[in-house]
N, C-alpha and C. Protein backbone atom coordinates (compact mmCIF):
# COMPACT_ATOMS: atom_id res chain seq x y z
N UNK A 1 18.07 4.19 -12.28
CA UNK A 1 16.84 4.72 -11.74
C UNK A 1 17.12 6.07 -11.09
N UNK A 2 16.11 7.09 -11.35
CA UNK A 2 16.54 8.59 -10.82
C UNK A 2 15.66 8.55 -9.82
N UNK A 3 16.21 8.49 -8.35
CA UNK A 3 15.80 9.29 -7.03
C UNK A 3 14.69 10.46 -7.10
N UNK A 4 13.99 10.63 -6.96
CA UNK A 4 12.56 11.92 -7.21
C UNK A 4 13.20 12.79 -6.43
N UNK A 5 13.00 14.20 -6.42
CA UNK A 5 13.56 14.93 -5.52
C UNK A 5 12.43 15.00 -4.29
N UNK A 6 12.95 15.34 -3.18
CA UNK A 6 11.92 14.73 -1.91
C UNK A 6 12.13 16.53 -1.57
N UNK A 7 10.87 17.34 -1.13
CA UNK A 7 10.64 18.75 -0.79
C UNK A 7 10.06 18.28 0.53
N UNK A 8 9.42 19.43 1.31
CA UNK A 8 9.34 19.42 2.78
C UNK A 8 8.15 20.41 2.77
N UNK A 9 7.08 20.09 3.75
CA UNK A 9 6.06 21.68 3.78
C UNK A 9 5.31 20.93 4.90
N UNK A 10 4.79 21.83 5.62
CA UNK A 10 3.94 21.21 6.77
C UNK A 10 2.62 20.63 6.54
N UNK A 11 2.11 19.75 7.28
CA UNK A 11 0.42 18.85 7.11
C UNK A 11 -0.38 19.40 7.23
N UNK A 12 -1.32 19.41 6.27
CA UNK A 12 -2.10 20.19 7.27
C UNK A 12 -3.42 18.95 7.28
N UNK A 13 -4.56 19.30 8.24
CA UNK A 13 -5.59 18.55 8.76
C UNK A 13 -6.31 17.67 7.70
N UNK A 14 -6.70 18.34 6.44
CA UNK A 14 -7.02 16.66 5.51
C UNK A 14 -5.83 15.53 5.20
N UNK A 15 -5.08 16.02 5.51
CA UNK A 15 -4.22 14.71 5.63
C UNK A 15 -3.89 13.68 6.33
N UNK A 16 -4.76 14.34 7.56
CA UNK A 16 -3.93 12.97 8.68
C UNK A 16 -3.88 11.84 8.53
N UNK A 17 -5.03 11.60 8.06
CA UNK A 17 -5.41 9.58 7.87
C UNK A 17 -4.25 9.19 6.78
N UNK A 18 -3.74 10.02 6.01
CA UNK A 18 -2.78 9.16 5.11
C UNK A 18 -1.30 9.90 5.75
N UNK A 19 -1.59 10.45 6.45
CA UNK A 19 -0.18 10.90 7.37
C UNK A 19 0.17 9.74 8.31
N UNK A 20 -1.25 9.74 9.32
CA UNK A 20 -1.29 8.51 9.83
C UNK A 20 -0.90 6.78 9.38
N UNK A 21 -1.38 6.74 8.37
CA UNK A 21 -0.72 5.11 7.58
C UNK A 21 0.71 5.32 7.40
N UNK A 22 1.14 6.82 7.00
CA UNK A 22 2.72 6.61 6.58
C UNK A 22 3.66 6.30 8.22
N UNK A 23 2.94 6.91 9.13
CA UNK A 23 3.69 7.07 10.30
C UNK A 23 3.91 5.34 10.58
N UNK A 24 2.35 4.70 10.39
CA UNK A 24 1.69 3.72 11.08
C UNK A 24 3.18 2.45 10.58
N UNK A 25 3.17 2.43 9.19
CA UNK A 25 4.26 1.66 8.37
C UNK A 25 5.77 2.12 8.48
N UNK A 26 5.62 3.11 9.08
CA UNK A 26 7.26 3.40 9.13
C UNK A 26 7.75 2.82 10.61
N UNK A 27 6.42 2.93 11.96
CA UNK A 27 7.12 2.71 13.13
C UNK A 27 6.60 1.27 13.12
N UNK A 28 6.18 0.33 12.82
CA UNK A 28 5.84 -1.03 12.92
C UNK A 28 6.85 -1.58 13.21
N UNK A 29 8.08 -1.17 12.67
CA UNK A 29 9.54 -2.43 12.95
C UNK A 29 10.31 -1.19 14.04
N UNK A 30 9.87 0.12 14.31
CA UNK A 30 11.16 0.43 14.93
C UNK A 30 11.41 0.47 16.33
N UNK A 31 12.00 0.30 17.35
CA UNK A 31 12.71 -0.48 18.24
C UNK A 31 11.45 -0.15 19.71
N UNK A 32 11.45 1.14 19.55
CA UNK A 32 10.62 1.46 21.02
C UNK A 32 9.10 1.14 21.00
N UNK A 33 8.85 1.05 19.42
CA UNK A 33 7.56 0.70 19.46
C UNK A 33 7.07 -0.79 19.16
N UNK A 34 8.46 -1.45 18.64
CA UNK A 34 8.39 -2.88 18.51
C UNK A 34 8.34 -3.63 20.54
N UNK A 35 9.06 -2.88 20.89
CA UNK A 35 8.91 -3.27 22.83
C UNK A 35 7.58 -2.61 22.95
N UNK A 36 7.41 -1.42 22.75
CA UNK A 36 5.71 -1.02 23.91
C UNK A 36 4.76 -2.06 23.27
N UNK A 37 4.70 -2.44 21.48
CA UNK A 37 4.01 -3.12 21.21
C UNK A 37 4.35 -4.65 21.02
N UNK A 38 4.90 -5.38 21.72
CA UNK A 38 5.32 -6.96 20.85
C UNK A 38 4.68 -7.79 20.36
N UNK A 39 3.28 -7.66 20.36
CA UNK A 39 3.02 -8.93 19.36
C UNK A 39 2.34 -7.78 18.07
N UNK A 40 3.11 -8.90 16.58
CA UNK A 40 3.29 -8.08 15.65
C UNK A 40 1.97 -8.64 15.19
N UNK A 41 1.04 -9.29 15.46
CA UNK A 41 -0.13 -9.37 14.87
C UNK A 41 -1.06 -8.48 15.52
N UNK A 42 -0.67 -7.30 16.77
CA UNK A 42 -1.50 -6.48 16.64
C UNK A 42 -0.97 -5.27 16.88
N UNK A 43 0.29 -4.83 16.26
CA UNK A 43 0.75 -4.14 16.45
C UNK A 43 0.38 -2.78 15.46
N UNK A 44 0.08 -2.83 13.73
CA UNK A 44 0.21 -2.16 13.16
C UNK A 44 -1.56 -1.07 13.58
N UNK A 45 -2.62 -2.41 13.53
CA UNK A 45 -3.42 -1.78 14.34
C UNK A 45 -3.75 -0.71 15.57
N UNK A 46 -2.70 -1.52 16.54
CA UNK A 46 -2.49 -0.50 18.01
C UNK A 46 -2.02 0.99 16.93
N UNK A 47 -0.99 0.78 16.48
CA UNK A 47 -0.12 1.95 16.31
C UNK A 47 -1.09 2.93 15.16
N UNK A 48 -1.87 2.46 14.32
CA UNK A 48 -2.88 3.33 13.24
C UNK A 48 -3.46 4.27 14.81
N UNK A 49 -4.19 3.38 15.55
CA UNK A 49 -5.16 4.17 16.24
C UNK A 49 -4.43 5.20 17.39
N UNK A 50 -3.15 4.91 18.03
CA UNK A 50 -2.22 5.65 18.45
C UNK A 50 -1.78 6.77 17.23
N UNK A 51 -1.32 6.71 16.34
CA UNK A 51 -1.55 7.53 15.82
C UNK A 51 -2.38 8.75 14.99
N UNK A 52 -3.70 7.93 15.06
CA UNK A 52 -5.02 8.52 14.45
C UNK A 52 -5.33 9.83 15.51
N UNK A 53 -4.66 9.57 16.70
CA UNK A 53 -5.84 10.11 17.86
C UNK A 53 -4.37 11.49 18.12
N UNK A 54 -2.84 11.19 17.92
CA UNK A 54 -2.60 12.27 18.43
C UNK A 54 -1.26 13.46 16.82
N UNK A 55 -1.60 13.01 15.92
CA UNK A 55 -0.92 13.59 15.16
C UNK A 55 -1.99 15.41 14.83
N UNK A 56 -3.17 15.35 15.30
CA UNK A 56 -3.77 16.50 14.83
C UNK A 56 -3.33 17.72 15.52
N UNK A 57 -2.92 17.54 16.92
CA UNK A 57 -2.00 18.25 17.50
C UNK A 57 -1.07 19.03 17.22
N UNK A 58 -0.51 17.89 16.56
CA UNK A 58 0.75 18.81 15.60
C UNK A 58 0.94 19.29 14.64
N UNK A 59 -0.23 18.82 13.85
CA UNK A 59 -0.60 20.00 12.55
C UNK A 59 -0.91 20.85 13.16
N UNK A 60 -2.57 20.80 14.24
CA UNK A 60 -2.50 22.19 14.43
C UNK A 60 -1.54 22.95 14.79
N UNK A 61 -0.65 22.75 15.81
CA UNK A 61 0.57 23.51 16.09
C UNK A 61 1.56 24.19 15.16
N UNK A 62 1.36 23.35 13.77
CA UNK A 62 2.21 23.85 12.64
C UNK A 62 3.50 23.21 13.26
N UNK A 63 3.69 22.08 13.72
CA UNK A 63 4.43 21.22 14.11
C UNK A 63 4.89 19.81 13.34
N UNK A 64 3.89 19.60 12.37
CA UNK A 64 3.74 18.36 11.73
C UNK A 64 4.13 18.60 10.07
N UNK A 65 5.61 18.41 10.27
CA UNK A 65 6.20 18.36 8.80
C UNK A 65 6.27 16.93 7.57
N UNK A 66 6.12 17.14 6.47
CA UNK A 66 6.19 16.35 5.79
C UNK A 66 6.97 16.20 4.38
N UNK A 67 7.43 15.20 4.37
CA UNK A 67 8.45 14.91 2.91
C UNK A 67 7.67 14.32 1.31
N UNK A 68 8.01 14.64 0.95
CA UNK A 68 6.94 14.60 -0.24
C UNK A 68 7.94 14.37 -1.35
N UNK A 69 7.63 13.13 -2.02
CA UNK A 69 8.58 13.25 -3.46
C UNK A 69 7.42 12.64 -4.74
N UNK A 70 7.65 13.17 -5.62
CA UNK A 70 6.99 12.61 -7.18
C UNK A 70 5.12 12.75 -6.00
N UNK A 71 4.56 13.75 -5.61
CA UNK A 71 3.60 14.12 -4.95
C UNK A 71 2.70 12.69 -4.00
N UNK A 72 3.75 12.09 -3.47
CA UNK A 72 3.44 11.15 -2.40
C UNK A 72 4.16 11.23 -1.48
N UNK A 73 3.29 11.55 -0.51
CA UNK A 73 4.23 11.56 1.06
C UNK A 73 4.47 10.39 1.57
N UNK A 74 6.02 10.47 1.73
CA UNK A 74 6.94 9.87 2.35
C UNK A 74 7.78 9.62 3.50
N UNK A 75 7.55 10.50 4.19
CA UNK A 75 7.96 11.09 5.53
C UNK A 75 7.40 11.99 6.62
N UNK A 76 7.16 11.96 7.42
CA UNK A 76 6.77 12.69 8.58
C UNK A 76 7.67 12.99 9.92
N UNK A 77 7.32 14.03 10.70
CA UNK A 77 8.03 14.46 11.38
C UNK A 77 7.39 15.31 12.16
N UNK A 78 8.07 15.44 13.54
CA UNK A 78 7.10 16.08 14.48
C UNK A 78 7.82 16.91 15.48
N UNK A 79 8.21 18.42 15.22
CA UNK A 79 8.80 19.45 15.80
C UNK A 79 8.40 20.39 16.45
N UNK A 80 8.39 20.02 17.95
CA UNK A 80 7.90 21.12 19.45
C UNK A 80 8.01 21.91 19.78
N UNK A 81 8.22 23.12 19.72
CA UNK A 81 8.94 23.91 20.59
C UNK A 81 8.98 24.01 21.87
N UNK A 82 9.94 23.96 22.99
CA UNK A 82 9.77 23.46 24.55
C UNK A 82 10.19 25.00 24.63
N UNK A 83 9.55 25.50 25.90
CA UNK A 83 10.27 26.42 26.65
C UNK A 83 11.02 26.38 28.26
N UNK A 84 11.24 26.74 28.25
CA UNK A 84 12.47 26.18 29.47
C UNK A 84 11.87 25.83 30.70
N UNK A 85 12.05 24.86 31.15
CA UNK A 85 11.72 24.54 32.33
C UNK A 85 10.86 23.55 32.61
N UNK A 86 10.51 21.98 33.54
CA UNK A 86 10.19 21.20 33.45
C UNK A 86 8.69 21.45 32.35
N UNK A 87 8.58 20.43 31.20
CA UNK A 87 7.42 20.75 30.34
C UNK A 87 5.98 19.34 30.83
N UNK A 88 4.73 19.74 30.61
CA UNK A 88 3.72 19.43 31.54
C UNK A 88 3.52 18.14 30.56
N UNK A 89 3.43 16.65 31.28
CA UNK A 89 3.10 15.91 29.81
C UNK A 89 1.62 15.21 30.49
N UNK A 90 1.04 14.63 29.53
CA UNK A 90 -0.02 13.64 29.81
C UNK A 90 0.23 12.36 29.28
N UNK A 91 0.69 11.71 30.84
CA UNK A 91 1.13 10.25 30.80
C UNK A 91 -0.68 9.25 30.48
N UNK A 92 0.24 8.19 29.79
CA UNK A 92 -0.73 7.19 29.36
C UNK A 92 -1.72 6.56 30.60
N UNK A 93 -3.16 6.46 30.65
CA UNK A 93 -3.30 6.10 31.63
C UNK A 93 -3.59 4.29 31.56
N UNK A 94 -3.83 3.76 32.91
CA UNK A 94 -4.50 2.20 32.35
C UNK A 94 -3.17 1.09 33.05
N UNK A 95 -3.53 0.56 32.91
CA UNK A 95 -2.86 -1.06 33.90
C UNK A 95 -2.23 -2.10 32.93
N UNK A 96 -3.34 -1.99 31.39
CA UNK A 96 -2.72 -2.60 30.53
C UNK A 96 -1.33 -2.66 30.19
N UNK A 97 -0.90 -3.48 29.75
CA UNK A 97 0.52 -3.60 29.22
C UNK A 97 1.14 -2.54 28.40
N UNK A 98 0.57 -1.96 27.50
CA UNK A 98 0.91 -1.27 26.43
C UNK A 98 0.75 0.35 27.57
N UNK A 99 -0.14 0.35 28.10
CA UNK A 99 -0.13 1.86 28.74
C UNK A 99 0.83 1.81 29.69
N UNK A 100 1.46 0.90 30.33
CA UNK A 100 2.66 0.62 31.14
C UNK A 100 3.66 0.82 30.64
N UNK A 101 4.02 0.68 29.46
CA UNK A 101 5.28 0.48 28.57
C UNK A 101 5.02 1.86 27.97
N UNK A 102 4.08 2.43 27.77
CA UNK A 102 4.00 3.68 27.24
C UNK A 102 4.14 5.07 28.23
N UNK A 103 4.15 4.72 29.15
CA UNK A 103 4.54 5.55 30.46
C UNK A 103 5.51 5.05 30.80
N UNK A 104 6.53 4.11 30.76
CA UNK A 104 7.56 4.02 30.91
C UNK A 104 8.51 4.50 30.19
N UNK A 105 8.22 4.77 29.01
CA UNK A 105 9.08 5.89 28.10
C UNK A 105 8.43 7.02 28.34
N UNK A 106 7.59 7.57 28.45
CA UNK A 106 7.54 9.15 28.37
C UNK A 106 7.90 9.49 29.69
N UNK A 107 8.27 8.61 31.14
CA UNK A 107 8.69 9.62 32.43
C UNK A 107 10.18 9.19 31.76
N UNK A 108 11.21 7.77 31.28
CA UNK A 108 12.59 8.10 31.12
C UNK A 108 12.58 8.88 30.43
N UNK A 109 11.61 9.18 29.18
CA UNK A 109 12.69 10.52 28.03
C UNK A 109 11.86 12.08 29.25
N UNK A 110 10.72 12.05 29.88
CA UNK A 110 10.63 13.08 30.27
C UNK A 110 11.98 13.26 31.47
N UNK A 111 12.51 12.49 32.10
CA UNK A 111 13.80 13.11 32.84
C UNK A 111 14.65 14.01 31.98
N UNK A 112 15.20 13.36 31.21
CA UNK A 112 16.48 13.71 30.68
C UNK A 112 16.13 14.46 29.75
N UNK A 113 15.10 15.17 29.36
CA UNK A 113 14.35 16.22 28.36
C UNK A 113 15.32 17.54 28.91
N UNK A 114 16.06 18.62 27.96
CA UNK A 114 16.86 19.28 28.90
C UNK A 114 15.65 20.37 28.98
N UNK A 115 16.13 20.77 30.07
CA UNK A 115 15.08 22.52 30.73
C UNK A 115 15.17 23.83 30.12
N UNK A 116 16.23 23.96 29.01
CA UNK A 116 16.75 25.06 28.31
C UNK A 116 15.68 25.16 27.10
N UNK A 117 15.14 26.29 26.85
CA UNK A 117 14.10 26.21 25.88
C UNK A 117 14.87 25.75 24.38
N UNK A 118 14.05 24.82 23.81
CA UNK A 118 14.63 24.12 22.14
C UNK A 118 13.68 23.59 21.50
N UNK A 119 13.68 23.09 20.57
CA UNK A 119 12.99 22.69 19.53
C UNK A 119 13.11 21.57 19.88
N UNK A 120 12.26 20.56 20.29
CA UNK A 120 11.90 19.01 19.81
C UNK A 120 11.92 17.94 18.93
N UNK A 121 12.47 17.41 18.32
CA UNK A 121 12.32 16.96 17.47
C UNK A 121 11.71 15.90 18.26
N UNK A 122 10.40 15.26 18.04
CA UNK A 122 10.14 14.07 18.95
C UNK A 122 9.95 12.78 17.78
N UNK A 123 9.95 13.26 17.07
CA UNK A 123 9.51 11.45 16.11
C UNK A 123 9.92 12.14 14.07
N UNK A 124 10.49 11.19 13.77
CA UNK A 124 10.52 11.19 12.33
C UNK A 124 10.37 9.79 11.88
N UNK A 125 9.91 9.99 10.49
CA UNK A 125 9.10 8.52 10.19
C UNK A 125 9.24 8.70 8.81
N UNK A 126 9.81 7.70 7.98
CA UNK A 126 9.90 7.63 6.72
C UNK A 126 9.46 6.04 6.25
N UNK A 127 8.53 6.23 5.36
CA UNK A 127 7.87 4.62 4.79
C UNK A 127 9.24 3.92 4.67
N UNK A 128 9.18 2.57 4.77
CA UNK A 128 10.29 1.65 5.11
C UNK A 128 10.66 2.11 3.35
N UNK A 129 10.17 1.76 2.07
CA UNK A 129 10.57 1.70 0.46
C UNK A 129 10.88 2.67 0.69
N UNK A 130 10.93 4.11 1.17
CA UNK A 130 11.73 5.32 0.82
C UNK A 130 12.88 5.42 2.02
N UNK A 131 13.10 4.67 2.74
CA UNK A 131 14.42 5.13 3.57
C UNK A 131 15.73 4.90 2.63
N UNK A 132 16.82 5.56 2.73
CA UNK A 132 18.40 5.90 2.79
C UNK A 132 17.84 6.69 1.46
N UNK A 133 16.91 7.67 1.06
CA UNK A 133 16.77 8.05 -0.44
C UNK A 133 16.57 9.78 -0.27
N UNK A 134 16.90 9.95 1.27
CA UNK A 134 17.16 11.47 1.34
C UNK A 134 15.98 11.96 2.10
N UNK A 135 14.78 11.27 2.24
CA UNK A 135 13.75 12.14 3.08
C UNK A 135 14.26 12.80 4.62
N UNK A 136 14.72 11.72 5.49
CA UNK A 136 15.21 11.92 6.74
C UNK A 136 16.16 13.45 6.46
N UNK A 137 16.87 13.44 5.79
CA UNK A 137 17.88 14.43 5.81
C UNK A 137 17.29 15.59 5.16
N UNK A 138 16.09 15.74 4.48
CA UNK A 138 15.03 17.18 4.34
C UNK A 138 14.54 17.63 5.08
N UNK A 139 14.03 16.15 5.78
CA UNK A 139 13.13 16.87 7.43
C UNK A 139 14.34 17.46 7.66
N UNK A 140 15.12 16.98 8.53
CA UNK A 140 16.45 17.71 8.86
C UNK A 140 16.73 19.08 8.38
N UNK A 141 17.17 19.31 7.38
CA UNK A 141 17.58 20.42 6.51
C UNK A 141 16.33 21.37 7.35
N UNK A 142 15.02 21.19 6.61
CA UNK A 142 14.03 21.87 7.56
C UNK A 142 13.50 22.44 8.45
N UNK A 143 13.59 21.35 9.42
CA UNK A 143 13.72 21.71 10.80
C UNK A 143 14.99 22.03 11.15
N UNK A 144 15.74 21.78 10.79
CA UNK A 144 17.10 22.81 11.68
C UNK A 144 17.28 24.08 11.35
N UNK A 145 16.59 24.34 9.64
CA UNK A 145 16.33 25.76 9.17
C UNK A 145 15.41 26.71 10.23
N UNK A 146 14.22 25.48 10.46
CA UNK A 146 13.49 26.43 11.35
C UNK A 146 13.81 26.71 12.81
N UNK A 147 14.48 26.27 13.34
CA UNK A 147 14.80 26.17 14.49
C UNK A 147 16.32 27.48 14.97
N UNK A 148 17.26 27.14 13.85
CA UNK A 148 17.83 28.67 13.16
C UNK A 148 17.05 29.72 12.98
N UNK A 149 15.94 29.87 12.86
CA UNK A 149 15.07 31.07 12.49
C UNK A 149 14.58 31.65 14.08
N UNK A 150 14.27 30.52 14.65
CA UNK A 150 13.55 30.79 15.59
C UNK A 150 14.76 31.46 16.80
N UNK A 151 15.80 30.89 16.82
CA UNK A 151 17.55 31.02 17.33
C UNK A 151 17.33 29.84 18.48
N UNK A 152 16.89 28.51 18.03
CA UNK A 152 16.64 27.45 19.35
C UNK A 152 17.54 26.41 18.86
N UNK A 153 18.46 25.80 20.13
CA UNK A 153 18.63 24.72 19.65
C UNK A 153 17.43 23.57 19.51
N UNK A 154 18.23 22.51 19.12
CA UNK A 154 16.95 21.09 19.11
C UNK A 154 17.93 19.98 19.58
N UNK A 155 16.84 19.12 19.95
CA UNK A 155 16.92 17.88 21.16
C UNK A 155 16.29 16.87 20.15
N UNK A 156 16.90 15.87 20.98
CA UNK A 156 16.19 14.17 20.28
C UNK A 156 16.76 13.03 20.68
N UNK A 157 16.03 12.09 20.70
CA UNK A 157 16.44 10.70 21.22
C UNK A 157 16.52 10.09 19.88
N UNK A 158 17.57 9.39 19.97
CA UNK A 158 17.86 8.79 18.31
C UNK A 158 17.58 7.13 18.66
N UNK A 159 16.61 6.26 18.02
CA UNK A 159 16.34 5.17 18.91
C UNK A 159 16.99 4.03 17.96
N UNK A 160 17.73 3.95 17.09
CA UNK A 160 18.80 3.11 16.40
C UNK A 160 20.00 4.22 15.86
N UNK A 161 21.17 2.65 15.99
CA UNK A 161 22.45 3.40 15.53
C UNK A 161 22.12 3.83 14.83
N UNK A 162 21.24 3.51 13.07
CA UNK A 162 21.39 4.30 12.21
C UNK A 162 21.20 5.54 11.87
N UNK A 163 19.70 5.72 12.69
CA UNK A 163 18.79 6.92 12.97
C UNK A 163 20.47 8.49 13.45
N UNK A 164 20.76 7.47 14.75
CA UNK A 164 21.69 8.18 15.64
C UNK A 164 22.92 8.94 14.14
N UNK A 165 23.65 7.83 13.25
CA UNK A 165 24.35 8.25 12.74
C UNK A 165 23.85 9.37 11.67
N UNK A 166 22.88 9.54 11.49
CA UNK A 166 22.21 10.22 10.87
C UNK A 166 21.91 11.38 11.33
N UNK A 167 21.43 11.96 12.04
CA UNK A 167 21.71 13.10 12.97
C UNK A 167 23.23 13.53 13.42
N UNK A 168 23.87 12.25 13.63
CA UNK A 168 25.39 13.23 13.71
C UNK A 168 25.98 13.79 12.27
N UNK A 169 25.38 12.97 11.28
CA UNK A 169 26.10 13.84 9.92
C UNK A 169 25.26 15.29 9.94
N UNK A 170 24.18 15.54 10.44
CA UNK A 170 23.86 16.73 10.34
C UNK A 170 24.21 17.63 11.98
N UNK A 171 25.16 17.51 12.46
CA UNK A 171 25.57 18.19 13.55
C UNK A 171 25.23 17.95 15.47
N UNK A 172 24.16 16.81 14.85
CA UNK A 172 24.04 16.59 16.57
C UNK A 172 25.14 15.87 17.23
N UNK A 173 25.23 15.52 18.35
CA UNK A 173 26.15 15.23 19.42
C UNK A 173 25.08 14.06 20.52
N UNK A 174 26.04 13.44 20.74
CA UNK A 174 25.45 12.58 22.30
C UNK A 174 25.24 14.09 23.48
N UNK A 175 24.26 13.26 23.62
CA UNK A 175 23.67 14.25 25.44
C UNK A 175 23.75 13.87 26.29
N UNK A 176 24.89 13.23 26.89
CA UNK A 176 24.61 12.32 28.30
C UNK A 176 24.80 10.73 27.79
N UNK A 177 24.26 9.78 29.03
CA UNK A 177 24.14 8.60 28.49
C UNK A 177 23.25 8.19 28.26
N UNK A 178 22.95 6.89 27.55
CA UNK A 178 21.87 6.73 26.82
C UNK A 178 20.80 6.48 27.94
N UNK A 179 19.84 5.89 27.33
CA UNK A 179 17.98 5.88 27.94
C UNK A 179 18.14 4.58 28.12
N UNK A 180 18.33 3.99 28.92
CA UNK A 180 17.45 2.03 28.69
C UNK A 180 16.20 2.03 29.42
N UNK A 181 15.87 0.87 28.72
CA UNK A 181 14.16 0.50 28.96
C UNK A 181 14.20 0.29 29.41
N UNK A 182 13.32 -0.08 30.52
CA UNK A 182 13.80 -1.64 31.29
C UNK A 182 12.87 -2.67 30.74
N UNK A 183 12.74 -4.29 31.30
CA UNK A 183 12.49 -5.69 30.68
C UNK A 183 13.05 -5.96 29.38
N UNK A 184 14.72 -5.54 29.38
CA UNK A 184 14.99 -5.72 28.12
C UNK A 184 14.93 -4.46 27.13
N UNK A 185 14.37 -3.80 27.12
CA UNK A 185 13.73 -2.97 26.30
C UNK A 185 14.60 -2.09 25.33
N UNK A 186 14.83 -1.40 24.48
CA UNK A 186 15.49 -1.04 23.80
C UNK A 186 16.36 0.64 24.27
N UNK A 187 17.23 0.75 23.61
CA UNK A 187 17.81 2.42 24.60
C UNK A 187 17.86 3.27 23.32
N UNK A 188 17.72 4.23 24.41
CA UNK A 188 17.62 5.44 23.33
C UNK A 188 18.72 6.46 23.67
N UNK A 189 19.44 7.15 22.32
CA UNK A 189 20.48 7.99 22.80
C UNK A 189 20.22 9.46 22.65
N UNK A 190 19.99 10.14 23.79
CA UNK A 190 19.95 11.28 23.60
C UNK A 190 20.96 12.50 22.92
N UNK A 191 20.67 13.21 21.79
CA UNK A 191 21.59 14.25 20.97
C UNK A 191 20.91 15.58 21.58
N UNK A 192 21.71 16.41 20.92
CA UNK A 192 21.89 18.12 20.88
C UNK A 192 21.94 18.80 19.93
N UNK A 193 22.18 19.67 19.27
CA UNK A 193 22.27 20.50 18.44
C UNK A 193 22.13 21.96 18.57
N UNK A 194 23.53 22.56 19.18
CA UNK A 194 23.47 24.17 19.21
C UNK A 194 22.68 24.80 18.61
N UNK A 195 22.19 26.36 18.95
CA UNK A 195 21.16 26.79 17.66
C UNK A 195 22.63 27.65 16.67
């Protein structure tokens, strides 16, 4: 069987809703969103409408990259540019469980976010049938091209070993020590990448 070749180009706004399903199916099993969300009978739901409401952002920004092979997208990805110095976020509001757990990761990764202006990498997402088949490592190629262009390094929390080993074949490094959740919750390891 021949691998399709997987290309890279940014989203733009008629796409979200099927940007959105690819994101929606790629983060259903993965670790930080399997804790903010645990029950898996309403999880894929929560996460469509979490994602419905904030991926337009990052198209508009020209932030919202995508992997594309045999003309079906396969991957997504979402690259910030920070400029130096504590960056302003809008924490989840609400009492509920899920807005608790969702503000509990954005103040730990907002600590350890470094203050030196860089590129973001905040989320990559590849449909579960296309992972180990090269998308992850286009975004990559991509965004580290652009981020070279721009002369920034880039940042990221890698939230499984594999994810993690995957970024170190393309040059990142541990940043410190890792992130834990708390109630159990899953850790995240913060990387680097010189520009």
């Amino acid at each position: 069987m021949t691998v399709p070749t997987t290309t890279t180009r940014l989203a733009t706004a008629s796409e979200l809703e099927e940007v959105a399903a690819l994101c929606t199916a790629a983060f259903a099993d993965e670790a930080v969103m399997a804790w903010v969300l645990p029950d898996p009978s309403t999880r894929i739901q929560q996460l469509h409408g979490m994602f419905g409401s904030s991926l337009g952002g990052a198209a508009d920004a020209g932030a919202l990259m995508l992997a594309v092979a045999d003309g079906e997208r396969i991957g997504a990805s979402i690259w910030l540019p920070r400029t130096g110095g504590p960056q302003p976020t809008e924490l989840p509001v609400g009492t509920d469980p899920t807005s608790l757990r969702l503000r509990a990761v954005q103040k730990a990764t907002d600590t350890r976010c470094p203050e030196d202006a860089h590129l973001y990498l905040q989320s990559m997402a590849v449909r579960p049938e296309h992972r180990g088949r090269g998308a992850g490592s286009a975004m990559l190629t991509s965004g580290l091209a652009r981020a070279k262009d721009m002369g920034l390094p880039v940042y990221l929390e890698a939230s499984t070993p594999d994810n993690r080993t995957l970024y170190a074949r393309h040059g990142f490094r541990d940043h410190g020590e890792p992130i834990h959740l708390s109630d159990d919750g899953p850790s995240l390891q913060p990387m680097w990448l010189d520009s």
